[in-house]
Protein backbone atom coordinates (compact mmCIF):
# COMPACT_ATOMS: atom_id res chain seq x y z
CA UNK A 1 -21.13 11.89 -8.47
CA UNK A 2 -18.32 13.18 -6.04
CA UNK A 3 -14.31 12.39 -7.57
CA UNK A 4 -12.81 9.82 -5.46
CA UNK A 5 -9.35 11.68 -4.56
CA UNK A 6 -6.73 9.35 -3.36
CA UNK A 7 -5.11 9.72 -0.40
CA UNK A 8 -1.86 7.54 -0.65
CA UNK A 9 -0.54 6.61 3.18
CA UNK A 10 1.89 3.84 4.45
CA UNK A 11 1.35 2.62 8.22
CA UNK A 12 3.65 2.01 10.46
CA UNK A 13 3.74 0.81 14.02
CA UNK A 14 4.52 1.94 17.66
CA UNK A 15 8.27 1.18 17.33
CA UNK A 16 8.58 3.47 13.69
CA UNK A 17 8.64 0.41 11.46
CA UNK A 18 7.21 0.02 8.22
CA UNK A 19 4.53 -2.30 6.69
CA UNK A 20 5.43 -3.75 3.84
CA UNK A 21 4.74 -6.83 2.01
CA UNK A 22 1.72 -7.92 0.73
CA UNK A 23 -1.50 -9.74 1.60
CA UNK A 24 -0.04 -13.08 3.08
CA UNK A 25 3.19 -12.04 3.36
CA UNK A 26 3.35 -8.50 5.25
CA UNK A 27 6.50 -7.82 7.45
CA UNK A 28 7.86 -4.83 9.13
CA UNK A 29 10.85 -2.43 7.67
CA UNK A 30 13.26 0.08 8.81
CA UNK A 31 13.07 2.16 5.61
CA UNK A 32 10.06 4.07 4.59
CA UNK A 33 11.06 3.10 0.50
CA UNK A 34 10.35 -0.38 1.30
CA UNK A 35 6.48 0.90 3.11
CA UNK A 36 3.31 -0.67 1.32
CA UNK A 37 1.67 2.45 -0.15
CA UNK A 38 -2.47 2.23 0.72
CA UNK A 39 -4.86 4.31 -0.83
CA UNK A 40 -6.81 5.37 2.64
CA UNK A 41 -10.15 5.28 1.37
CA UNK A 42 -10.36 2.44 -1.31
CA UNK A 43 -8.76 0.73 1.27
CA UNK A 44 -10.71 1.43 4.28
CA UNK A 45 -7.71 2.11 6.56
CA UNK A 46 -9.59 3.20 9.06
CA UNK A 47 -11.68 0.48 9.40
CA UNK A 48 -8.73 -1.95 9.23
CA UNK A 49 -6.35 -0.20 11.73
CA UNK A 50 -9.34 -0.58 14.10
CA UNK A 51 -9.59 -4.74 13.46
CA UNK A 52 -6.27 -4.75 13.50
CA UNK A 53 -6.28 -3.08 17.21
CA UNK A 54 -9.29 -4.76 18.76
CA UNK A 55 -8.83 -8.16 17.26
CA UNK A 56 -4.49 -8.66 17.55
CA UNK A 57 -3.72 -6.03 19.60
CA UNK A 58 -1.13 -4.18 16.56
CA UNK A 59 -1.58 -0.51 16.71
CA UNK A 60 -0.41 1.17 12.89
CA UNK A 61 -0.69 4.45 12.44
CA UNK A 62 -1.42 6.10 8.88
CA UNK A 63 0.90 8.15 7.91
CA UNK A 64 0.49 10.42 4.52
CA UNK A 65 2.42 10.00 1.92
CA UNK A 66 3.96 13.55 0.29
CA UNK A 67 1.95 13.55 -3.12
CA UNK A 68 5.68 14.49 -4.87
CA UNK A 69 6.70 10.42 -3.63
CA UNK A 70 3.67 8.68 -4.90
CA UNK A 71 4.58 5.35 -6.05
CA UNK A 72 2.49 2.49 -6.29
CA UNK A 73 3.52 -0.85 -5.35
CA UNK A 74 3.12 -4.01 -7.65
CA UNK A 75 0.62 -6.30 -5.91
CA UNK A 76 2.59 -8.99 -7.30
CA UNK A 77 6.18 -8.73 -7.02
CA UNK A 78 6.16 -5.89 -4.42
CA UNK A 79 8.42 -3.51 -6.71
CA UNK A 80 7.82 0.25 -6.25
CA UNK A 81 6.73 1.95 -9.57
CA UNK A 82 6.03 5.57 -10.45
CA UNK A 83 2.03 5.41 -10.72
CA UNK A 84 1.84 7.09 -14.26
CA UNK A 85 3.78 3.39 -15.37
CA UNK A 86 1.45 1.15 -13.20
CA UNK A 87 -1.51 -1.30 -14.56
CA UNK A 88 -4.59 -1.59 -12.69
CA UNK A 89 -6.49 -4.57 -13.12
CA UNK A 90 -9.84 -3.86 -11.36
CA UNK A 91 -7.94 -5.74 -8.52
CA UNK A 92 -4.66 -5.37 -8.33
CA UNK A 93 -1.69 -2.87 -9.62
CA UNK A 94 1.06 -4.54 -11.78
CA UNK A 95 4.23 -3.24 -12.54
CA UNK A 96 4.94 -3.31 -16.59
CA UNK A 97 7.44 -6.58 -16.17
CA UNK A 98 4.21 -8.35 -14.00
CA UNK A 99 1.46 -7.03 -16.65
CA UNK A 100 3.26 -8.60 -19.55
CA UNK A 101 3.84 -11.99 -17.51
CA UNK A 102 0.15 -11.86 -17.03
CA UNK A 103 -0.86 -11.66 -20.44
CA UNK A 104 1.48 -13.80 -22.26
């Protein structure tokens, strides 16, 4: 069985902005520390920049992320965290302050 090796990216659109946010609540920002980190292929970005394009007409770019700046951003409370102090749930990544919430 092949290694999955991430490739972290962030997207950003024609005019240089950001995405950030999360699922529900995405925006746009002028600062690439504020960028939603993706993994390219557990997400599929591909296949989503091309919905994305055919179905609303927003063209993202992926842009890779120097492996030296990986974060990971809490799926809950949008913080950035250094990966090695992240908590993947099978679903989502948690910061430490969101994993405790979770299980107390």
């Amino acid at each position: 069985m092949q290694e999955h090796r991430a490739i972290k990216v962030v997207l950003r659109n024609l005019d240089g902005q950001y995405l950030a946010g999360h699922q529900g609540a995405w925006t746009f920002a002028d600062e690439g520390k504020d960028a939603r980190v993706f993994d390219y292929v557990a997400d599929r970005i591909p296949e989503q920049l091309e919905t994305l394009e055919c179905q609303h007409g927003l063209v993202l770019i992926a842009v890779a992320v120097d492996p030296r700046d990986r974060y990971e951003v809490c799926d809950r409370c949008g913080q950035h965290v250094m990966s090695l102090k992240t908590f993947f749930d099978g679903t989502q990544y948690l910061c430490p302050e969101c994993r405790q919430k979770g299980s107390g």
